[in-house]
Protein backbone atom coordinates (compact mmCIF):
# COMPACT_ATOMS: atom_id res chain seq x y z
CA UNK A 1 -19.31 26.50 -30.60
CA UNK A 2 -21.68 26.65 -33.16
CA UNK A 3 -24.27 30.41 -32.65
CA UNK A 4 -27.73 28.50 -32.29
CA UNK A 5 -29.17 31.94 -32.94
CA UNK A 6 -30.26 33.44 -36.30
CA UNK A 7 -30.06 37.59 -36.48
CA UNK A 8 -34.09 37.61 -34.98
CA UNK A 9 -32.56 36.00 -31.94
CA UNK A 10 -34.80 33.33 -33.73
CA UNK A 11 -33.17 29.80 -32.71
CA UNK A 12 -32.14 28.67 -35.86
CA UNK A 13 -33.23 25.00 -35.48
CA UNK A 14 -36.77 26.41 -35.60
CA UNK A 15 -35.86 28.34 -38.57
CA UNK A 16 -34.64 25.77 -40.33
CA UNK A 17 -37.88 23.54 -38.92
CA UNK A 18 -40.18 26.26 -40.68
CA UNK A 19 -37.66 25.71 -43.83
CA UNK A 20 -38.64 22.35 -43.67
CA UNK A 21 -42.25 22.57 -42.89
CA UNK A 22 -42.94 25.04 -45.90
CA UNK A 23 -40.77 22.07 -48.19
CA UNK A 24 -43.00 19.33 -46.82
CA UNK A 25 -46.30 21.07 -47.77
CA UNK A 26 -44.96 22.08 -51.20
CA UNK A 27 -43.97 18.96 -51.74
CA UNK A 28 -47.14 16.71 -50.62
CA UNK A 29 -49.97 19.42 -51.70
CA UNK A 30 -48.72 18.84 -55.20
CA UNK A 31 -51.00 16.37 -56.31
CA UNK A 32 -48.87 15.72 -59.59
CA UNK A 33 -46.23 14.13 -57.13
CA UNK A 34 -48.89 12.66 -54.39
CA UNK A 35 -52.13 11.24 -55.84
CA UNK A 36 -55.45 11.23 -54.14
CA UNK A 37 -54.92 7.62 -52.72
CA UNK A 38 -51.92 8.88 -50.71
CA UNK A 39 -53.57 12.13 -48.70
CA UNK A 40 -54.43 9.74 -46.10
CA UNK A 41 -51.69 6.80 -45.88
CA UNK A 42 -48.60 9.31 -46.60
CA UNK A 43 -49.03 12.90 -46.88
CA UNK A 44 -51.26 13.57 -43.89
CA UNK A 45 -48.67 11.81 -41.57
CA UNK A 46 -46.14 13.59 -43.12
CA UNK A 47 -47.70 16.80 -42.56
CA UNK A 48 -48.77 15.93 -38.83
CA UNK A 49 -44.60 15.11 -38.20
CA UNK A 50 -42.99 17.94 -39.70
CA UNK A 51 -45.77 20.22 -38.05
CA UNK A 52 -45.18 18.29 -34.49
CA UNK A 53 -41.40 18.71 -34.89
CA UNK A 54 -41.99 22.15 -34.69
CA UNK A 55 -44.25 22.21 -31.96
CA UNK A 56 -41.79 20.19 -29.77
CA UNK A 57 -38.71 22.67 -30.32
CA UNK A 58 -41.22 25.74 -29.79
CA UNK A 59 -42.27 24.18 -26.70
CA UNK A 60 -38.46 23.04 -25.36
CA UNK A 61 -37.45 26.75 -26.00
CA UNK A 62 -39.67 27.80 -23.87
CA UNK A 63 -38.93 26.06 -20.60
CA UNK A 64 -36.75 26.98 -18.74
CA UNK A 65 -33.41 25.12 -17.80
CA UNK A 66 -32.87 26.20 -14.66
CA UNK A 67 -35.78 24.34 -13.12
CA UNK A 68 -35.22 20.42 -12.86
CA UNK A 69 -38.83 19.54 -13.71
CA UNK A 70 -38.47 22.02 -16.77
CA UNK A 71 -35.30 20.99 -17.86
CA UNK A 72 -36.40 16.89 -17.95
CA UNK A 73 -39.05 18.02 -19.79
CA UNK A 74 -37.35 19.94 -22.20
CA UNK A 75 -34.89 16.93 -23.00
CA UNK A 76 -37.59 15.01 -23.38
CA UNK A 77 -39.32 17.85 -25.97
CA UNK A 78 -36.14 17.47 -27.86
CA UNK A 79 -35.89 13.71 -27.47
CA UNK A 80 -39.31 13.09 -28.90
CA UNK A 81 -38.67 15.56 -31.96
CA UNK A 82 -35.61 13.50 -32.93
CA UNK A 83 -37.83 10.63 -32.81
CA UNK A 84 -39.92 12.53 -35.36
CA UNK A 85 -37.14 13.62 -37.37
CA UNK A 86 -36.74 10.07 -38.12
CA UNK A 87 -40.37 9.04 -38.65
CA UNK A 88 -40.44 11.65 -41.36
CA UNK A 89 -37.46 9.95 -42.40
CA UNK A 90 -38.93 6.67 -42.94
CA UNK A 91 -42.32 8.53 -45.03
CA UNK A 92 -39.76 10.33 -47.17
CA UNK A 93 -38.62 6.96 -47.82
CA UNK A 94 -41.94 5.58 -48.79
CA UNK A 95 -42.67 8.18 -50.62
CA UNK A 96 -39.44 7.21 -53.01
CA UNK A 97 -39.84 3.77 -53.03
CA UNK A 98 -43.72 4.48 -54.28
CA UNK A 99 -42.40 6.85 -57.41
CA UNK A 100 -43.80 10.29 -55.58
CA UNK A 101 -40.59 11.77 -55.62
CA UNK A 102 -37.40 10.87 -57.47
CA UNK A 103 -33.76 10.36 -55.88
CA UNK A 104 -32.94 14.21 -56.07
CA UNK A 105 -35.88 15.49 -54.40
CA UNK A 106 -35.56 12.34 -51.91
CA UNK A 107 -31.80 13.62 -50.91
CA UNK A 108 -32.81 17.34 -51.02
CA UNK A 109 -35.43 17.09 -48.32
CA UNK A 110 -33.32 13.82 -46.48
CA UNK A 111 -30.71 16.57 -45.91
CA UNK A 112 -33.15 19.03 -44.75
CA UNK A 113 -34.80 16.80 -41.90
CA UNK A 114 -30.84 15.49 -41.31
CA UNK A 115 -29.78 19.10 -40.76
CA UNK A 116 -32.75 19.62 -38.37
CA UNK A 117 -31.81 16.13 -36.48
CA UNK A 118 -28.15 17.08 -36.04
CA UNK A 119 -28.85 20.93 -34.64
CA UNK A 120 -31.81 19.65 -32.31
CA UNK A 121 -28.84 17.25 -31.24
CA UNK A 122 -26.14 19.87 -30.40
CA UNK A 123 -28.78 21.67 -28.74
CA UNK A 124 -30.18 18.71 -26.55
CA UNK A 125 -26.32 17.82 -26.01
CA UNK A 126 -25.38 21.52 -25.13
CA UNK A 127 -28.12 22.15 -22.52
CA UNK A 128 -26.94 18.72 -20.93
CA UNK A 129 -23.41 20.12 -20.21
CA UNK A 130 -24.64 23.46 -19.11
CA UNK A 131 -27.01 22.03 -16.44
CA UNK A 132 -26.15 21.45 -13.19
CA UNK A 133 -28.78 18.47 -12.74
């Protein structure tokens, strides 16, 4: 099986979240690639995903598996930031098929938020076949 830790003991889907995060915002802050008239429509909402992604794997790692109510919430933590994996998805989209970014940078940061998808997936899938629930 796949370690899910970094050498912190950091998980490494929320390392690879931050990885993401700090793309995002480099990406949408530069106003070369993003112009004024997308802040609100596109790189806001992009922001707010990639940020709440985070927030939903910090907040799954911290409840614990052993209690039911805990654990269903936790799969559901996980559950919802897939769901905003592929929100940002569909933005990253927009934002190609609007000339902000070009097909490299497009598949660059499609792999990034795919990467994030598949590990929040093993993990979601792991603590399934662990519990005894």
């Amino acid at each position: 099986m796949e370690n899910i830790f970094n050498k912190n003991d950091e998980l490494k889907v929320i390392v690879l979240t931050k990885r993401l995060i700090k793309h995002t915002m480099t990406i949408t802050d530069n106003q070369n690639r993003f112009p004024k008239k997308a802040r609100f429509t596109l790189v806001a909402p992009m922001q707010k995903t990639v940020i709440e992604i985070y927030k939903l794997l910090l907040k799954a790692n911290y409840l614990n598996t052993n209690i039911k109510e805990q654990f269903t919430q936790r799969q559901l933590c996980q559950s919802e930031a897939i769901y905003n994996c592929d929100v940002l998805l569909l933005y990253i989209e927009l934002a190609l098929d609007s000339n902000y970014i070009n097909d490299k940078s497009c598949e660059y940061w499609v792999r990034q938020v795919m990467e994030v998808k598949k590990m929040i997936f093993s993990w979601k899938n792991g603590d399934a076949k662990r519990s005894s629930f």
